[in-house]
Structures are given as C-alpha cells and as structure tokens.
PDB file of N, CA and C in Angstrom:
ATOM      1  N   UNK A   1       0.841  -1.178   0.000  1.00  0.00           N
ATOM      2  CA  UNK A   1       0.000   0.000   0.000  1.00  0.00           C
ATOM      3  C   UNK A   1       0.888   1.244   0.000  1.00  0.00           C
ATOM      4  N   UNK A   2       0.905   2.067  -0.906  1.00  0.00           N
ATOM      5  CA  UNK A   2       1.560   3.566  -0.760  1.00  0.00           C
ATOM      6  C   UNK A   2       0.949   4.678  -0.156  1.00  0.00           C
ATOM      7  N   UNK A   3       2.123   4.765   0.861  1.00  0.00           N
ATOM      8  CA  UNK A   3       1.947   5.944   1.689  1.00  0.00           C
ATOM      9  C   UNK A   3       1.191   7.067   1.101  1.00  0.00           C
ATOM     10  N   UNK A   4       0.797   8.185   1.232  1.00  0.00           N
ATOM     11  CA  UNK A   4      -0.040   9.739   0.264  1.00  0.00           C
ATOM     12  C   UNK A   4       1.231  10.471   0.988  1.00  0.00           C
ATOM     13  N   UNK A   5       1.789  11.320   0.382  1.00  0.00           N
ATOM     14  CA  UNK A   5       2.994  12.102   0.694  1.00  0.00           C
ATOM     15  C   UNK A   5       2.349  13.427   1.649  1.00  0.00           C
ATOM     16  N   UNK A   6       3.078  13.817   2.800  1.00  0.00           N
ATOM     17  CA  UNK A   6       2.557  14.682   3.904  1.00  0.00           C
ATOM     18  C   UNK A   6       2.081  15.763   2.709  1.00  0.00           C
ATOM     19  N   UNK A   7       0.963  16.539   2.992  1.00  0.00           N
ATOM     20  CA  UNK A   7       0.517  17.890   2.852  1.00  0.00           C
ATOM     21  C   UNK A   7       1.239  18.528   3.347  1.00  0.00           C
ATOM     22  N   UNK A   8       2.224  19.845   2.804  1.00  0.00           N
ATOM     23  CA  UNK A   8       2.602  20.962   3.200  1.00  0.00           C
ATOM     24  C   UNK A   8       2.374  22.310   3.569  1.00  0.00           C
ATOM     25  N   UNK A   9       1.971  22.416   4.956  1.00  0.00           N
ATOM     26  CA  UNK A   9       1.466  23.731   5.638  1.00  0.00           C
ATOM     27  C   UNK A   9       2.004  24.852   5.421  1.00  0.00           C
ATOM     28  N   UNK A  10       1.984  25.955   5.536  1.00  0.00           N
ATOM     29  CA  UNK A  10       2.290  26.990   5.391  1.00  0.00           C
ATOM     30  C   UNK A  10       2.553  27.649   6.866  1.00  0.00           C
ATOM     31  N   UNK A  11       3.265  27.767   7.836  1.00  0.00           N
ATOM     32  CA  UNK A  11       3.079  28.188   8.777  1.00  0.00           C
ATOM     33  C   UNK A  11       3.617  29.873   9.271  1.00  0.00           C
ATOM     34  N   UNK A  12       3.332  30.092  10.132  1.00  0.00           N
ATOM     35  CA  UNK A  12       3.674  31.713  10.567  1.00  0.00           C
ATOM     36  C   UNK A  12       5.032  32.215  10.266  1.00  0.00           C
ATOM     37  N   UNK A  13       6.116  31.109  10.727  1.00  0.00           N
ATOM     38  CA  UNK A  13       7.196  31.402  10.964  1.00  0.00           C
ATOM     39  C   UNK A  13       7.833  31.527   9.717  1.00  0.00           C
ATOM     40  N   UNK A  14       7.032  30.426   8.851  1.00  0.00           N
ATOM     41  CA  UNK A  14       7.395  30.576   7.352  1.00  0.00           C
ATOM     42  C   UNK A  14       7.500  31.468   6.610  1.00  0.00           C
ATOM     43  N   UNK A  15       6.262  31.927   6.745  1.00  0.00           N
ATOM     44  CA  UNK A  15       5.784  33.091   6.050  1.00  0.00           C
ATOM     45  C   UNK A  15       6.409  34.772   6.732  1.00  0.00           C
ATOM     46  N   UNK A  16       6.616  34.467   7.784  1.00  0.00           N
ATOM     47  CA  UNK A  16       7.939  35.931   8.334  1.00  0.00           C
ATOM     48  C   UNK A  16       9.073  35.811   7.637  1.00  0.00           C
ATOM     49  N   UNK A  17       9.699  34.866   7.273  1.00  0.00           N
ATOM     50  CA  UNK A  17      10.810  34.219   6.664  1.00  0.00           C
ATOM     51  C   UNK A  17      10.937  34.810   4.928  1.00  0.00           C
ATOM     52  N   UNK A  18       9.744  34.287   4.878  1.00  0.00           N
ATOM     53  CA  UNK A  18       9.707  34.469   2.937  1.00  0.00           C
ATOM     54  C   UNK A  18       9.892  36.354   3.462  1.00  0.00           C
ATOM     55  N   UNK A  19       8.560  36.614   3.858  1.00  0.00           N
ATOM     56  CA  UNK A  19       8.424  38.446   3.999  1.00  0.00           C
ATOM     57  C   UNK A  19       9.772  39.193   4.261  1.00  0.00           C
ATOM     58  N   UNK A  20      10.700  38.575   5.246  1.00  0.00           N
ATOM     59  CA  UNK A  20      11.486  39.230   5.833  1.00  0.00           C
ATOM     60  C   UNK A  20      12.607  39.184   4.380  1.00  0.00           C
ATOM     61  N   UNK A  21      12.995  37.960   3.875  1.00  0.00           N
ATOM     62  CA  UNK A  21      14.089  37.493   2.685  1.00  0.00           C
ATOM     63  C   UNK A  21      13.078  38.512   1.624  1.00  0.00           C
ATOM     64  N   UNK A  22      12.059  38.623   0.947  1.00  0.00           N
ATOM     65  CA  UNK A  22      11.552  39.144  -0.064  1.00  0.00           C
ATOM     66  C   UNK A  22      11.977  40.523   0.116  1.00  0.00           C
ATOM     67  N   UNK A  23      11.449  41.027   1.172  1.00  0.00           N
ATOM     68  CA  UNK A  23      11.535  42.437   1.610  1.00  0.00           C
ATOM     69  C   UNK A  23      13.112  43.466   1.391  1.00  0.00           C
ATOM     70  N   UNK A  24      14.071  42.179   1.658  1.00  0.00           N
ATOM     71  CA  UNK A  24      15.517  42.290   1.928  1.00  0.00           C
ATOM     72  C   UNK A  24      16.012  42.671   0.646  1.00  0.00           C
ATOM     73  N   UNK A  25      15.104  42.618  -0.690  1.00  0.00           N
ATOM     74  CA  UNK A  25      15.873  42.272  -2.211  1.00  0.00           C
ATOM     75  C   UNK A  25      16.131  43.865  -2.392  1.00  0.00           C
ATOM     76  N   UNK A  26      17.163  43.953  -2.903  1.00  0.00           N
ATOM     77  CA  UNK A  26      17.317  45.675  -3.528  1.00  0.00           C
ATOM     78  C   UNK A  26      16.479  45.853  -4.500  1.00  0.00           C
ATOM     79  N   UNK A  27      15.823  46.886  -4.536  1.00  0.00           N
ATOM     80  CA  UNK A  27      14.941  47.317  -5.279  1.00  0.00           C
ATOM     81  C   UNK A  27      13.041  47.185  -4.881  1.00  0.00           C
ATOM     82  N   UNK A  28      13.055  46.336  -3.695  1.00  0.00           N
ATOM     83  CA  UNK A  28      12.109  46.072  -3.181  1.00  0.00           C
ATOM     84  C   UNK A  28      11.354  47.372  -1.782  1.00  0.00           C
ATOM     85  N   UNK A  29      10.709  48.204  -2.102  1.00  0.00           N
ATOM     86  CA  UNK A  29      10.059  49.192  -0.853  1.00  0.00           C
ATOM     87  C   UNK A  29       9.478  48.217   0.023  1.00  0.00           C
ATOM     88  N   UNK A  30       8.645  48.005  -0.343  1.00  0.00           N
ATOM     89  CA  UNK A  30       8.003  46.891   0.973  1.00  0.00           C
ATOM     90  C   UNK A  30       7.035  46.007   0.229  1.00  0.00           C
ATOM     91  N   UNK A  31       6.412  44.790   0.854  1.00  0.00           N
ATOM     92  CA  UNK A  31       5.216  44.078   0.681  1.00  0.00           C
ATOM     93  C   UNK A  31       4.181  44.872   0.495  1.00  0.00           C
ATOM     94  N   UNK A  32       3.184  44.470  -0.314  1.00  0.00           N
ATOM     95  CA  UNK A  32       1.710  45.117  -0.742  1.00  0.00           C
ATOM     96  C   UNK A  32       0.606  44.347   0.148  1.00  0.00           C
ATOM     97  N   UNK A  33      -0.050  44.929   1.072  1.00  0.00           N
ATOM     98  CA  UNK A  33      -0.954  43.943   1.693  1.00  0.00           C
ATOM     99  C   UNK A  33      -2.438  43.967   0.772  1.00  0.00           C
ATOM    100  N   UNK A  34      -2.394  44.785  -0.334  1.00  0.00           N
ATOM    101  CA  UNK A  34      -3.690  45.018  -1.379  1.00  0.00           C
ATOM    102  C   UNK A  34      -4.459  46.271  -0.849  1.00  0.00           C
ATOM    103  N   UNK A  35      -5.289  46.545  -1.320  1.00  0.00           N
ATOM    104  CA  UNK A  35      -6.143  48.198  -1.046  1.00  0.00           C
ATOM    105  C   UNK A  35      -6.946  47.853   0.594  1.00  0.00           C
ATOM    106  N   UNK A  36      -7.555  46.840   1.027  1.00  0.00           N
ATOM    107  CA  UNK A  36      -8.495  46.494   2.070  1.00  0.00           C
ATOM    108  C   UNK A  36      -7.650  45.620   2.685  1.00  0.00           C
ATOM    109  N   UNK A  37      -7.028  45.234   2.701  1.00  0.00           N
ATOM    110  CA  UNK A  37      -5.822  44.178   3.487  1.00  0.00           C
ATOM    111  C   UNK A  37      -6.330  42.671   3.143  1.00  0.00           C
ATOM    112  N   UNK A  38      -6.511  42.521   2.060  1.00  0.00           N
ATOM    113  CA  UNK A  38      -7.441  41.302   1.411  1.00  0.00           C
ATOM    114  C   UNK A  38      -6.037  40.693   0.749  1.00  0.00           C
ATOM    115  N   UNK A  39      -4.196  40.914   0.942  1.00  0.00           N
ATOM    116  CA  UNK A  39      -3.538  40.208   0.124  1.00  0.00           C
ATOM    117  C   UNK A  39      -2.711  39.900   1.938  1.00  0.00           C
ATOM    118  N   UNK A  40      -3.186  38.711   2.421  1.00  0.00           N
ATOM    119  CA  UNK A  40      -2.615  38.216   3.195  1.00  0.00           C
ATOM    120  C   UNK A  40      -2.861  37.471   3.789  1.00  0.00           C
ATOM    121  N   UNK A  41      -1.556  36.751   4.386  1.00  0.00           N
ATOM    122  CA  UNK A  41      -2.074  34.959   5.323  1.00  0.00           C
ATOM    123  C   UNK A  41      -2.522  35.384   6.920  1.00  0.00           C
ATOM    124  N   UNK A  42      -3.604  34.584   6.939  1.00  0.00           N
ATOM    125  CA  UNK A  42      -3.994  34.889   8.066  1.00  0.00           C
ATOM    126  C   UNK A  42      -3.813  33.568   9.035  1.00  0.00           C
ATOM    127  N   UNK A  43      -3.518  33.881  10.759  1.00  0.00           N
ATOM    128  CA  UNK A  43      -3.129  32.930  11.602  1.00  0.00           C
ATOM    129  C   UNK A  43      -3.913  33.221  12.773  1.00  0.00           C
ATOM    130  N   UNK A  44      -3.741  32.756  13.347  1.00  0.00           N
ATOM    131  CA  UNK A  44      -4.436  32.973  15.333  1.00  0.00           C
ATOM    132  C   UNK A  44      -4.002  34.018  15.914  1.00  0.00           C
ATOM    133  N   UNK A  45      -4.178  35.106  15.801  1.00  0.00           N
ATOM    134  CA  UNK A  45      -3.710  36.342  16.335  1.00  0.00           C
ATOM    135  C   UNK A  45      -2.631  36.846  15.674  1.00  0.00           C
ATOM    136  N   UNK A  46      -2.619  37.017  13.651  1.00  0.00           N
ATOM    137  CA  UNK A  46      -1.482  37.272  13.392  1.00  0.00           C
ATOM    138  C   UNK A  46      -2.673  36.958  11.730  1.00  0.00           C
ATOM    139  N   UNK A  47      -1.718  38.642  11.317  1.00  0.00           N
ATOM    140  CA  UNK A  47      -1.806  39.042   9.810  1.00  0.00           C
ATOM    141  C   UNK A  47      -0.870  39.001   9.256  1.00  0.00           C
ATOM    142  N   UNK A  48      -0.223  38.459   8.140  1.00  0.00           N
ATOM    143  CA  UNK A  48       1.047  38.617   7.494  1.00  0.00           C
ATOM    144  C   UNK A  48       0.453  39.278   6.105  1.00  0.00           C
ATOM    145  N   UNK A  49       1.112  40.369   5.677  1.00  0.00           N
ATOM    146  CA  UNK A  49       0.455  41.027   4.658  1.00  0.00           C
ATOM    147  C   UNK A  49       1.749  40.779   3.683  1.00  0.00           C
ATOM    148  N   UNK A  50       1.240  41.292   2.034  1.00  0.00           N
ATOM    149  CA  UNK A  50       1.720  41.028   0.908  1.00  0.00           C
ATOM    150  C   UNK A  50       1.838  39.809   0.291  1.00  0.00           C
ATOM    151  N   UNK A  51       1.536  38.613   1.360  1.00  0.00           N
ATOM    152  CA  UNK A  51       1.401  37.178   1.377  1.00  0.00           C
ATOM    153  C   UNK A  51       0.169  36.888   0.726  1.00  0.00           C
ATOM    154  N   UNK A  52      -0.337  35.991  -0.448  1.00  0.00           N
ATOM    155  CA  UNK A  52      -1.809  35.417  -0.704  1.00  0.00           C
ATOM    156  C   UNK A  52      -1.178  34.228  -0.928  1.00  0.00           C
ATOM    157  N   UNK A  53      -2.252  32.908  -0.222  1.00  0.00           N
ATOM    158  CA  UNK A  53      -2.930  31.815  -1.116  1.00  0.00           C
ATOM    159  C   UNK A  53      -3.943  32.252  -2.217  1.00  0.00           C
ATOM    160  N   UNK A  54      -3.519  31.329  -3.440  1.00  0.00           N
ATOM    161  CA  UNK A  54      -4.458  31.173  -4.456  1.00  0.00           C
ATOM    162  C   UNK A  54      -5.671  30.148  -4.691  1.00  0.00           C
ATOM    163  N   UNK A  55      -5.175  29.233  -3.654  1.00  0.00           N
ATOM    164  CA  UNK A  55      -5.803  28.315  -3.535  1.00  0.00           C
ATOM    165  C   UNK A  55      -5.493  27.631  -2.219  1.00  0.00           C
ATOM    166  N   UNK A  56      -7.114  27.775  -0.953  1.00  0.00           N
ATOM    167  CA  UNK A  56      -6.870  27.419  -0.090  1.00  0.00           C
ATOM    168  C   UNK A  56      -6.910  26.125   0.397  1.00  0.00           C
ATOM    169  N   UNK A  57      -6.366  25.042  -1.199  1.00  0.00           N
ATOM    170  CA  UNK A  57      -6.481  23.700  -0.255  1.00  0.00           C
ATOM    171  C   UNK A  57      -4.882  23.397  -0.684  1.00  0.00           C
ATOM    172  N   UNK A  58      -3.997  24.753  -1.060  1.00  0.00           N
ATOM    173  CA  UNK A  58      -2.449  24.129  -1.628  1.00  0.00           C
ATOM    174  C   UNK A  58      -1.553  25.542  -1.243  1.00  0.00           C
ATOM    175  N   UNK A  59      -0.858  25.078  -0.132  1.00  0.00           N
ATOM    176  CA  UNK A  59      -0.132  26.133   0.580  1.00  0.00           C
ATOM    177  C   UNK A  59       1.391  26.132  -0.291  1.00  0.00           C
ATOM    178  N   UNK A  60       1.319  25.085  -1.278  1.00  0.00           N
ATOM    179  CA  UNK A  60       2.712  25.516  -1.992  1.00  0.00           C
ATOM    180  C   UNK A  60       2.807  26.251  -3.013  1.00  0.00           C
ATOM    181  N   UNK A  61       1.564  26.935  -3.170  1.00  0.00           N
ATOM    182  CA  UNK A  61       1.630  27.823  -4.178  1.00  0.00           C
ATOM    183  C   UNK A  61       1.221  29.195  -3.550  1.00  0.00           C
ATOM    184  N   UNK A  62       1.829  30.485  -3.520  1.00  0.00           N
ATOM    185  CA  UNK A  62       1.619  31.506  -3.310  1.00  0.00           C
ATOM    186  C   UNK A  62       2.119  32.521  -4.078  1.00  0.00           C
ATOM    187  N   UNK A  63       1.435  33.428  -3.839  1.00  0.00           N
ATOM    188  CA  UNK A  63       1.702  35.003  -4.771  1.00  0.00           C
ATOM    189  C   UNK A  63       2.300  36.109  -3.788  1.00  0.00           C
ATOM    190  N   UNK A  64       3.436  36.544  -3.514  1.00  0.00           N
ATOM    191  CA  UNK A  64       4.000  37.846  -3.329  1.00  0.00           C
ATOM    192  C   UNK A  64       3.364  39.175  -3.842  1.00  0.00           C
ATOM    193  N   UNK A  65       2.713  39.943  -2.948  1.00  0.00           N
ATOM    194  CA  UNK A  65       3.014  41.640  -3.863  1.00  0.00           C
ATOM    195  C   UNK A  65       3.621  42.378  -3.102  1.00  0.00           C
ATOM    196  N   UNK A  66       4.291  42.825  -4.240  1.00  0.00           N
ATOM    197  CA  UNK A  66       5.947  43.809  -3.693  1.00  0.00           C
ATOM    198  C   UNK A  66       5.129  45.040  -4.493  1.00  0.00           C
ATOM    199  N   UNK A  67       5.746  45.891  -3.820  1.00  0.00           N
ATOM    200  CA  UNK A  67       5.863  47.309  -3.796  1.00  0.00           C
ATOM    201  C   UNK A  67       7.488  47.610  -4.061  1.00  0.00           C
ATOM    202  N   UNK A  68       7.623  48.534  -5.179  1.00  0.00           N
ATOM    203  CA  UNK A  68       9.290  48.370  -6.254  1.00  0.00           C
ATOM    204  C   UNK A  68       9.337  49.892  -5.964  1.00  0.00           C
ATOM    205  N   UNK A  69      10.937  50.109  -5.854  1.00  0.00           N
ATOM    206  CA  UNK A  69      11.366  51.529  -5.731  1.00  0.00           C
ATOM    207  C   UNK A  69      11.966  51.767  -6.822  1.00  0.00           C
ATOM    208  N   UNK A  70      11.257  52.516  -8.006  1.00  0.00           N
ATOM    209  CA  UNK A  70      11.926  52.980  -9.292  1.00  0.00           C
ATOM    210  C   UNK A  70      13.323  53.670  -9.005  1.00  0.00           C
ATOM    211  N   UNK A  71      13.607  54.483  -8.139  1.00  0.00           N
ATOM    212  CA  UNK A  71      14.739  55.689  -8.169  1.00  0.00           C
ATOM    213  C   UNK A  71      16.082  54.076  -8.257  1.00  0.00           C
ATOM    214  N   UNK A  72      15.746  52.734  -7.704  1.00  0.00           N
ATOM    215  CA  UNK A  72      16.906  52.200  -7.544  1.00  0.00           C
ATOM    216  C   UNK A  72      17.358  51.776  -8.654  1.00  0.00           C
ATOM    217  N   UNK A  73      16.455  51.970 -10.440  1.00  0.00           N
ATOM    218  CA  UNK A  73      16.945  51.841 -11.488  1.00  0.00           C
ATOM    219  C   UNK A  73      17.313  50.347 -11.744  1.00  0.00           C
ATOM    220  N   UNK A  74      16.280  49.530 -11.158  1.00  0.00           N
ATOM    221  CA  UNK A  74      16.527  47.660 -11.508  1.00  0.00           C
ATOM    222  C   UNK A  74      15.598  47.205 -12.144  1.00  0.00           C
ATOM    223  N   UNK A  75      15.640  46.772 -13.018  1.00  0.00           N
ATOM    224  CA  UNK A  75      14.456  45.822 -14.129  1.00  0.00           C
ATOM    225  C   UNK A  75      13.594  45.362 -13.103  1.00  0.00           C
ATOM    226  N   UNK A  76      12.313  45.339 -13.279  1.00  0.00           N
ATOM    227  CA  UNK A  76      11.413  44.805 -12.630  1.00  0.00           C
ATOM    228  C   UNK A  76      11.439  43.101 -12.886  1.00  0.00           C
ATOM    229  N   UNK A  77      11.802  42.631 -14.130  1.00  0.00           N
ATOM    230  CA  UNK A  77      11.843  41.043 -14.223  1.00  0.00           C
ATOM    231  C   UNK A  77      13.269  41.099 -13.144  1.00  0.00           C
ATOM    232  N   UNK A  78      14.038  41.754 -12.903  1.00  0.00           N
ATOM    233  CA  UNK A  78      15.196  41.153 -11.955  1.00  0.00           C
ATOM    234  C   UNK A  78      14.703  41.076 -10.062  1.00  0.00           C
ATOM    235  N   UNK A  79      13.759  42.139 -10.599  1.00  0.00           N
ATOM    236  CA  UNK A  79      13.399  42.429  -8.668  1.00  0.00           C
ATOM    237  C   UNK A  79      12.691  41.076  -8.980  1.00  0.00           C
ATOM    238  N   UNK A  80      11.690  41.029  -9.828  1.00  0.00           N
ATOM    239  CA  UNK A  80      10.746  39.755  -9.472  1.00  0.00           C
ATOM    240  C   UNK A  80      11.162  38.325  -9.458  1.00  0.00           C
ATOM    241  N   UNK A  81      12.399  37.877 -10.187  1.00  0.00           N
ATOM    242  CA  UNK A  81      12.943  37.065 -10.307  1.00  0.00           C
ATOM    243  C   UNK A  81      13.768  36.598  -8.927  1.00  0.00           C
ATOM    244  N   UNK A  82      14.352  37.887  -8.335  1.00  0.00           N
ATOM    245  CA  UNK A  82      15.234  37.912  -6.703  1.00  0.00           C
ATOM    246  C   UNK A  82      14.251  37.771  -6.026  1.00  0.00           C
ATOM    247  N   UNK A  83      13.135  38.014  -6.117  1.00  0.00           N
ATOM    248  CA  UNK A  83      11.918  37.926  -5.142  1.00  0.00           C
ATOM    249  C   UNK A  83      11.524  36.626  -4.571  1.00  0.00           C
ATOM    250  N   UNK A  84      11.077  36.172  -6.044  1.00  0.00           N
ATOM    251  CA  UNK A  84      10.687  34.688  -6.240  1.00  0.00           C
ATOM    252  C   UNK A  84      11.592  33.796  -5.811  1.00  0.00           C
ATOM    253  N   UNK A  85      13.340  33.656  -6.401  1.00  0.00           N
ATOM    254  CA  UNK A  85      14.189  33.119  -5.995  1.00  0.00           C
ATOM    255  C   UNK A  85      14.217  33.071  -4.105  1.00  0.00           C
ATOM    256  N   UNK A  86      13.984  34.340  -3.462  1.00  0.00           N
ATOM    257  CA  UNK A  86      14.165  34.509  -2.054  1.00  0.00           C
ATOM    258  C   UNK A  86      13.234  33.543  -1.087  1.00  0.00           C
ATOM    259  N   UNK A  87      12.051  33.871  -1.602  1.00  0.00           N
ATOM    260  CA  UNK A  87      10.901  33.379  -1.064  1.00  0.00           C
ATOM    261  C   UNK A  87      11.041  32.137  -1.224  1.00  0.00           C
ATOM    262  N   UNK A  88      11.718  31.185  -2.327  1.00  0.00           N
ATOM    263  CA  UNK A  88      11.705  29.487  -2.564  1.00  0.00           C
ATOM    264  C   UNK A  88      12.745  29.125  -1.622  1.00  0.00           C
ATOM    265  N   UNK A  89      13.948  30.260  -1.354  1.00  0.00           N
ATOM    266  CA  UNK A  89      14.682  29.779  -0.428  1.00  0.00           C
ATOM    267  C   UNK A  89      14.366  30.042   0.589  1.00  0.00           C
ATOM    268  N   UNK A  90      13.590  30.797   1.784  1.00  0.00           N
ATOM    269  CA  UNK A  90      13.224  30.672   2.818  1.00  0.00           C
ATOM    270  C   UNK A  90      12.197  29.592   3.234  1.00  0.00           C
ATOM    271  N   UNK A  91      11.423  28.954   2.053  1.00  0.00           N
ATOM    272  CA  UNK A  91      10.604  27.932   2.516  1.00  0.00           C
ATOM    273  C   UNK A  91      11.052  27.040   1.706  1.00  0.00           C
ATOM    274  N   UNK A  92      11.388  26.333   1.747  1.00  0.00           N
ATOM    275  CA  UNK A  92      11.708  25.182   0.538  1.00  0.00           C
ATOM    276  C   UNK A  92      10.410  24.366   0.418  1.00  0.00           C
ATOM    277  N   UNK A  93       9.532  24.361   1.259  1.00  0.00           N
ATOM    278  CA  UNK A  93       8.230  23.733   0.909  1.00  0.00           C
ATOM    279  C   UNK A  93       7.399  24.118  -0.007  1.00  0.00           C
ATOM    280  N   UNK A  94       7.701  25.494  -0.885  1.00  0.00           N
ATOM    281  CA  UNK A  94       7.209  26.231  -1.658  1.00  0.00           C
ATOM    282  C   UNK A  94       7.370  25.251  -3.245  1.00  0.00           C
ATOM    283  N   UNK A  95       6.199  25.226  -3.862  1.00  0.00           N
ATOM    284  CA  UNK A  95       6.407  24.674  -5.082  1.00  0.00           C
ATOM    285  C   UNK A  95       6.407  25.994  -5.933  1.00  0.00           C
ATOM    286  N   UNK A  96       5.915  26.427  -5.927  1.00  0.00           N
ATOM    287  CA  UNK A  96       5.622  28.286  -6.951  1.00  0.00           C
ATOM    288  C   UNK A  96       5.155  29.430  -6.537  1.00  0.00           C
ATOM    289  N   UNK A  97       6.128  30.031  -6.337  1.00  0.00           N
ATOM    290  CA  UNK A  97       5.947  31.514  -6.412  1.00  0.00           C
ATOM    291  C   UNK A  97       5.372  32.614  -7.793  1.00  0.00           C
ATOM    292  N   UNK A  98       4.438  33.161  -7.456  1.00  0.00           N
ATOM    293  CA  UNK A  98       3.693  34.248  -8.383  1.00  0.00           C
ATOM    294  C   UNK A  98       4.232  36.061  -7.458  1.00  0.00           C
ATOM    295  N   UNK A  99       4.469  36.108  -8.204  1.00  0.00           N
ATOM    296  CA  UNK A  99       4.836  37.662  -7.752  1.00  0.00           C
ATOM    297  C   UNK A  99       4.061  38.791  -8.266  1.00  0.00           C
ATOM    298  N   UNK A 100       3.773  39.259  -7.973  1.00  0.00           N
ATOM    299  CA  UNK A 100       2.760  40.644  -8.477  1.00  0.00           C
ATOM    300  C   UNK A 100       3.580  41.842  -8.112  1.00  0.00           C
ATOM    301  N   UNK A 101       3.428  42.604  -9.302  1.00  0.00           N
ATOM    302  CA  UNK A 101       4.362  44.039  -8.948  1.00  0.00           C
ATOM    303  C   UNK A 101       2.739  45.108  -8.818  1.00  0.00           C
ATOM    304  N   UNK A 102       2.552  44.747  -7.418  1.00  0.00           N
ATOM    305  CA  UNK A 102       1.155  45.750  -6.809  1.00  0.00           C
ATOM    306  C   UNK A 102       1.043  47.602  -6.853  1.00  0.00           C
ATOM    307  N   UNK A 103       2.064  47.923  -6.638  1.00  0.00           N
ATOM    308  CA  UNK A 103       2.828  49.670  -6.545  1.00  0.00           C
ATOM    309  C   UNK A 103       4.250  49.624  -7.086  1.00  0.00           C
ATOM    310  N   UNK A 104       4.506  50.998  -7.035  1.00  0.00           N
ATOM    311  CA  UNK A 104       5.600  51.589  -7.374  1.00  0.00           C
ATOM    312  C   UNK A 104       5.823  53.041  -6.177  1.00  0.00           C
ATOM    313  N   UNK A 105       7.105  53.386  -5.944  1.00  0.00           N
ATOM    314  CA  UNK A 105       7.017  54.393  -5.366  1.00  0.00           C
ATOM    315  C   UNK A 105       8.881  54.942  -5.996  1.00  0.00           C
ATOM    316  N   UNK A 106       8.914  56.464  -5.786  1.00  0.00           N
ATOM    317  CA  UNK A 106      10.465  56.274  -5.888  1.00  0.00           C
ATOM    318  C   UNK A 106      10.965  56.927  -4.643  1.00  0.00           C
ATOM    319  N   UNK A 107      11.805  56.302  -3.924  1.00  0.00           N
ATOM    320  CA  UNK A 107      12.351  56.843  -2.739  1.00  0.00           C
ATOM    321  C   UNK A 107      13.345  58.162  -3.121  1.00  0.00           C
ATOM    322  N   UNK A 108      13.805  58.303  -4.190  1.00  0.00           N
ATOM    323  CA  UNK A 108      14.690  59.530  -4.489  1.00  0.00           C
ATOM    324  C   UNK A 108      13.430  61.119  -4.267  1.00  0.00           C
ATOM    325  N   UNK A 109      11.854  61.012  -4.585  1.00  0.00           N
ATOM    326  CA  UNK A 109      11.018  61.921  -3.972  1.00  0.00           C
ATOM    327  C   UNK A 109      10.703  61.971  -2.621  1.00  0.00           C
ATOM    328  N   UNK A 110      11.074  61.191  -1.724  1.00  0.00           N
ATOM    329  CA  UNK A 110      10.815  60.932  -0.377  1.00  0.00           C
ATOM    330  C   UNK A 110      11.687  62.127   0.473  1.00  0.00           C
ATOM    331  N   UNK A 111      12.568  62.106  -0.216  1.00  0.00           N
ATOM    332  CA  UNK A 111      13.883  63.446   0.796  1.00  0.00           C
ATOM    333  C   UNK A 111      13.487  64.238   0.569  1.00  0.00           C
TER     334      UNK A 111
END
C-alpha cells in the first residue's frame, strides 16, 4: 500500500521568513498587503500582509506583492525574479511563487 505524501502547511514562521528574505531584495520598498488588506495569510492572532494563497487547499503555491522603488533603477523582471528566488529559499516547501508588482514608489522623492 503507498503511503499519500505529507501535505505541506504553510506556517507563521514561514511566512515571516519568505516576507522578511523578499523584503531584503534591492529594489524592493516593501510588501503590498492590497487596497483592504485582502492580500494576506492569516493565523491565530497574526496578519502577514503582501502574502496570498491562491488556492486554499495548496499552501505551496503563493503570490507575493511587492511594492518596487523605481529611483533604484533595476528591471522589474530582476526584482521579481530575486523575489521569487528569495521566497523558494526561505521555505523550501514552496512549489511556486507568483509575484505581483502591486505599486511603485520612488524613494529619491521621499527626501
């Protein structure tokens, strides 16, 4: 009889992990939590924003939205590509990353 291979959870610590490594990429301002806070994993006393499931019966697939700082002058396929790359390495339980480029801002108008 063959075993069914464990289901892979998505858990809190995980998901600080991906946020914190995504967040870290140059060219990245911050996570997008969406207009109503409708782009994020939710836990037991705990919102992680810029985080979505696409589908809530498969936690190895998720979508990133980043918020990109134009003034840092980096291809958006490179931020999204470092993004994606970051996020597979903080969870390795991750089968696919979707990235969404949600905003733009340029920090060179901020000073």
């Amino acid at each position: 009889m063959e075993s069914t291979p464990e289901r892979f959870e998505l858990d809190a610590a995980a998901a600080h992990r991906i946020v914190d490594s995504v967040a870290g990429i140059q060219g990245v301002a911050k996570l997008h939590p969406g207009s109503f806070g409708e782009v994020a994993l939710l836990y037991p006393g705990k919102r992680i924003g810029g985080i979505k499931r696409p589908s809530p019966r498969d936690d190895s697939h998720i979508e990133v939205h980043l918020v990109i700082d134009v003034a840092k002058r980096i291809p958006v396929a490179t931020i999204a590509d470092a993004a994606r790359t970051a996020a597979l390495e903080a969870c390795p339980g991750l089968q696919r990353v979707d990235v969404v480029v949600a905003d733009a801002l340029s920090s060179a108008l901020e000073d």
